[in-house]
N, C-alpha and C. Protein backbone atom coordinates (compact mmCIF):
# COMPACT_ATOMS: atom_id res chain seq x y z
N UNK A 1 39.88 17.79 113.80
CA UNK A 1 38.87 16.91 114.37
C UNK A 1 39.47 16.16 115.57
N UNK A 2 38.62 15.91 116.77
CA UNK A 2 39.22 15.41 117.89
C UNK A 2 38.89 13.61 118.09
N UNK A 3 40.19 13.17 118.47
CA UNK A 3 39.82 11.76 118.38
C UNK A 3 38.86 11.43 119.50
N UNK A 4 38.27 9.82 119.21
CA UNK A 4 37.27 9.35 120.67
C UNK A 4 37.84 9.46 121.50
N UNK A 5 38.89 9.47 121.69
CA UNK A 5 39.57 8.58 123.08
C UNK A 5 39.81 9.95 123.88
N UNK A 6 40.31 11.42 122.87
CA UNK A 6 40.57 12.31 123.64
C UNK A 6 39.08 13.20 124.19
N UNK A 7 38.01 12.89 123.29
CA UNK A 7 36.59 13.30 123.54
C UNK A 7 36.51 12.31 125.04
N UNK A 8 36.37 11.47 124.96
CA UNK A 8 36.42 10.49 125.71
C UNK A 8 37.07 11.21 127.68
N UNK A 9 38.57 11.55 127.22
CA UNK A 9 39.15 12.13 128.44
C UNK A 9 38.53 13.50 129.06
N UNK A 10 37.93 14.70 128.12
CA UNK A 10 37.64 15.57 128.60
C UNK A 10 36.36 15.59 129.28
N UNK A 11 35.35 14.51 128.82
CA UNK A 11 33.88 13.99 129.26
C UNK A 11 34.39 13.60 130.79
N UNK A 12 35.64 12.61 130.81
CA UNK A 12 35.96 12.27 132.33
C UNK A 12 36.56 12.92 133.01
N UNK A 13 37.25 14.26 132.54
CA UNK A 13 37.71 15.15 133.51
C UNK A 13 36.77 16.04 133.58
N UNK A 14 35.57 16.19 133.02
CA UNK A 14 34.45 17.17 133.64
C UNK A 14 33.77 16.69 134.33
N UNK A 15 33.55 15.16 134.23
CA UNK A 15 32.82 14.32 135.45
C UNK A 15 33.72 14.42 136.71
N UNK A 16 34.68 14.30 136.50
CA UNK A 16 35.60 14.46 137.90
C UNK A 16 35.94 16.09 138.46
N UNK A 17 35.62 16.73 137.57
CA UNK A 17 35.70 18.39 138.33
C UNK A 17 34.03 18.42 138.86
N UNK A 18 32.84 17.92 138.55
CA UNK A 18 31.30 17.70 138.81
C UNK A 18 31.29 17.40 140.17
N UNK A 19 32.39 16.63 140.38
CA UNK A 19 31.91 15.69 141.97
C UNK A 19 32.71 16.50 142.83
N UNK A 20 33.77 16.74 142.09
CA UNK A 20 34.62 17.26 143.04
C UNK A 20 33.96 18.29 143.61
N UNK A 21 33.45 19.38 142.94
CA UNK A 21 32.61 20.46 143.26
C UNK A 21 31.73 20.05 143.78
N UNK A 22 30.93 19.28 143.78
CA UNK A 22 29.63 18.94 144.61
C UNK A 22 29.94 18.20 146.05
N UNK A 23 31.13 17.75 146.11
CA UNK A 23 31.70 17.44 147.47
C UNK A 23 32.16 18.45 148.43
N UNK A 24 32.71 19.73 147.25
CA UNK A 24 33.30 21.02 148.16
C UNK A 24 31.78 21.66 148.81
N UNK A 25 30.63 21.78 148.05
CA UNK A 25 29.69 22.41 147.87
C UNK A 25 28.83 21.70 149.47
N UNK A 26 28.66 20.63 149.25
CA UNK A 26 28.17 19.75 150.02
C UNK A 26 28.55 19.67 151.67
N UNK A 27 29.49 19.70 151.51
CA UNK A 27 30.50 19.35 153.29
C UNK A 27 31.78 20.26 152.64
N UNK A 28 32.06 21.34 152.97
CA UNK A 28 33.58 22.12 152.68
C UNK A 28 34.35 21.51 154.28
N UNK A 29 33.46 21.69 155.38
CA UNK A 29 33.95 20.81 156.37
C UNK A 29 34.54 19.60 156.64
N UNK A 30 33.84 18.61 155.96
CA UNK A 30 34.71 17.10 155.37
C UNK A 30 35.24 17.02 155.02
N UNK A 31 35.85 17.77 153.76
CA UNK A 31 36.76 18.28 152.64
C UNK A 31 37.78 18.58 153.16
N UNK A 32 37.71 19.79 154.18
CA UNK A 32 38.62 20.10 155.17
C UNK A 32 39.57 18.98 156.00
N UNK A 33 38.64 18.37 156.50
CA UNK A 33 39.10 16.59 157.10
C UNK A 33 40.07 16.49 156.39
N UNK A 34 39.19 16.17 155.42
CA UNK A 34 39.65 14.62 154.04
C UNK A 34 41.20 15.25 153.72
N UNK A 35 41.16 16.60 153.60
CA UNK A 35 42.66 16.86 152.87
C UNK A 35 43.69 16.52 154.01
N UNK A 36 43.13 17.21 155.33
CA UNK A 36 44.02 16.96 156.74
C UNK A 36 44.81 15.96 156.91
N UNK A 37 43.77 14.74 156.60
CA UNK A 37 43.92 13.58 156.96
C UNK A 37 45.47 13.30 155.54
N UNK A 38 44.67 13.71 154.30
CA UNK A 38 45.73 13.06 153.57
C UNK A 38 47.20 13.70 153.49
N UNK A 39 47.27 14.82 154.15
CA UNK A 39 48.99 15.36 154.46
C UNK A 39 49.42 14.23 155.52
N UNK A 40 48.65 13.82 156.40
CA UNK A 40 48.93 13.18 157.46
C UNK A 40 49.77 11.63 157.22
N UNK A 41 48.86 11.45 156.12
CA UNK A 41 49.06 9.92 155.72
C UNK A 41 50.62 9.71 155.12
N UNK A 42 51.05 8.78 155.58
CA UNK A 42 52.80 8.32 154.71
C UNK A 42 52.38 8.39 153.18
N UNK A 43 53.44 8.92 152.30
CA UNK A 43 53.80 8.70 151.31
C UNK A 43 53.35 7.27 150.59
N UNK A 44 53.78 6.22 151.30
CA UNK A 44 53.20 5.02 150.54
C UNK A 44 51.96 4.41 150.49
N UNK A 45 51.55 5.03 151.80
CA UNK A 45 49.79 4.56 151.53
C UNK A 45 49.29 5.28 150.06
N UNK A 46 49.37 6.39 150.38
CA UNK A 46 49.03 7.40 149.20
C UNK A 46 49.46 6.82 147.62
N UNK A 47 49.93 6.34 147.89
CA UNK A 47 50.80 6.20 146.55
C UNK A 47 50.41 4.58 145.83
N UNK A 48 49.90 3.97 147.22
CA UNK A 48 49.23 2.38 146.91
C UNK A 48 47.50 2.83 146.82
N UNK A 49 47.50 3.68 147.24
CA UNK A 49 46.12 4.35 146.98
C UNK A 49 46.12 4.82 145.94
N UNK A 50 46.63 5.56 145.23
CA UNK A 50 46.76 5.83 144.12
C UNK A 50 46.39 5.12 142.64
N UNK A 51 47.49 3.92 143.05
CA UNK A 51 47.94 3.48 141.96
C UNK A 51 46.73 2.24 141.64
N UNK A 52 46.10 1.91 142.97
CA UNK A 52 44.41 0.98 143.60
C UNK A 52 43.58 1.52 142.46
N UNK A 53 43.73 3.10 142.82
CA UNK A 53 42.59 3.56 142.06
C UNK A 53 42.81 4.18 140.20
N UNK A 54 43.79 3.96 140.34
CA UNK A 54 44.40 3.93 138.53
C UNK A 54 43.99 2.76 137.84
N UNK A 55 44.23 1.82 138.84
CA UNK A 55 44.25 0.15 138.02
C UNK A 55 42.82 0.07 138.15
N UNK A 56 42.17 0.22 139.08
CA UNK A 56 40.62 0.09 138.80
C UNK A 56 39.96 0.67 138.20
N UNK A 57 40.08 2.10 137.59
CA UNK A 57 39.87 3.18 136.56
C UNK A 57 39.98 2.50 135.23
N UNK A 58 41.14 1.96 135.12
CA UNK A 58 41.62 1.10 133.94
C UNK A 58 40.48 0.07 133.90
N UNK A 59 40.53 -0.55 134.75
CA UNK A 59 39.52 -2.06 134.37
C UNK A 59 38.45 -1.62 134.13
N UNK A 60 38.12 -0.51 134.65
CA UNK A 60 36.65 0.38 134.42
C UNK A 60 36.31 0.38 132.96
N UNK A 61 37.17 1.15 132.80
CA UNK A 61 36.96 1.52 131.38
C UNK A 61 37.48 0.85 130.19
N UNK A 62 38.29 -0.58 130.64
CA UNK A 62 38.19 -1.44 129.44
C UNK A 62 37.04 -2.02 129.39
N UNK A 63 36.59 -2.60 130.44
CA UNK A 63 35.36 -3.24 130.21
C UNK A 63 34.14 -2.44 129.97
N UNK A 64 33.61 -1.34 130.39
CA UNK A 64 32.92 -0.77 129.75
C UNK A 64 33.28 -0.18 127.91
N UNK A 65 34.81 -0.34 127.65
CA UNK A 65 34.99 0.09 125.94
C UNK A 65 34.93 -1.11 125.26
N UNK A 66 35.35 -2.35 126.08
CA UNK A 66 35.66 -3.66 125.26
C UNK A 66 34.73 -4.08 124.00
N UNK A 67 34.41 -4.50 123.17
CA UNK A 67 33.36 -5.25 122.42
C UNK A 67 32.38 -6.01 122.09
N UNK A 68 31.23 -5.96 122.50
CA UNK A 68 30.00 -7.04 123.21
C UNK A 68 30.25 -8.17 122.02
């Protein structure tokens, strides 16, 4: 039997393969950009970008799991 939390992860990695695909689908041209751009970018932006969007993922989803 699979726990919530890991039900939980595969629901958000199919939401995140959903967009992703609908972004390739949508503009493959932008896409094209968007990756350009991010070889381009230093190491530490990327990486403060990253970590921006980890910690806000997190707050995401405590407060949407927390306990009313």
């Amino acid at each position: 039997m699979r726990s919530i939390a890991f039900a939980d992860f595969l629901i958000g990695l199919g939401i995140l393969f959903v967009l992703e695909g609908l972004m390739f689908a949508a503009s493959p041209n932008w896409m094209r950009k968007a990756m350009k751009s991010a070889i381009a970018t230093p190491d530490n932006i990327l990486r403060a970008v990253g970590i921006g969007s980890a910690v806000a993922g997190l707050i995401l989803i405590w407060v949407m799991r927390r306990p009313i």
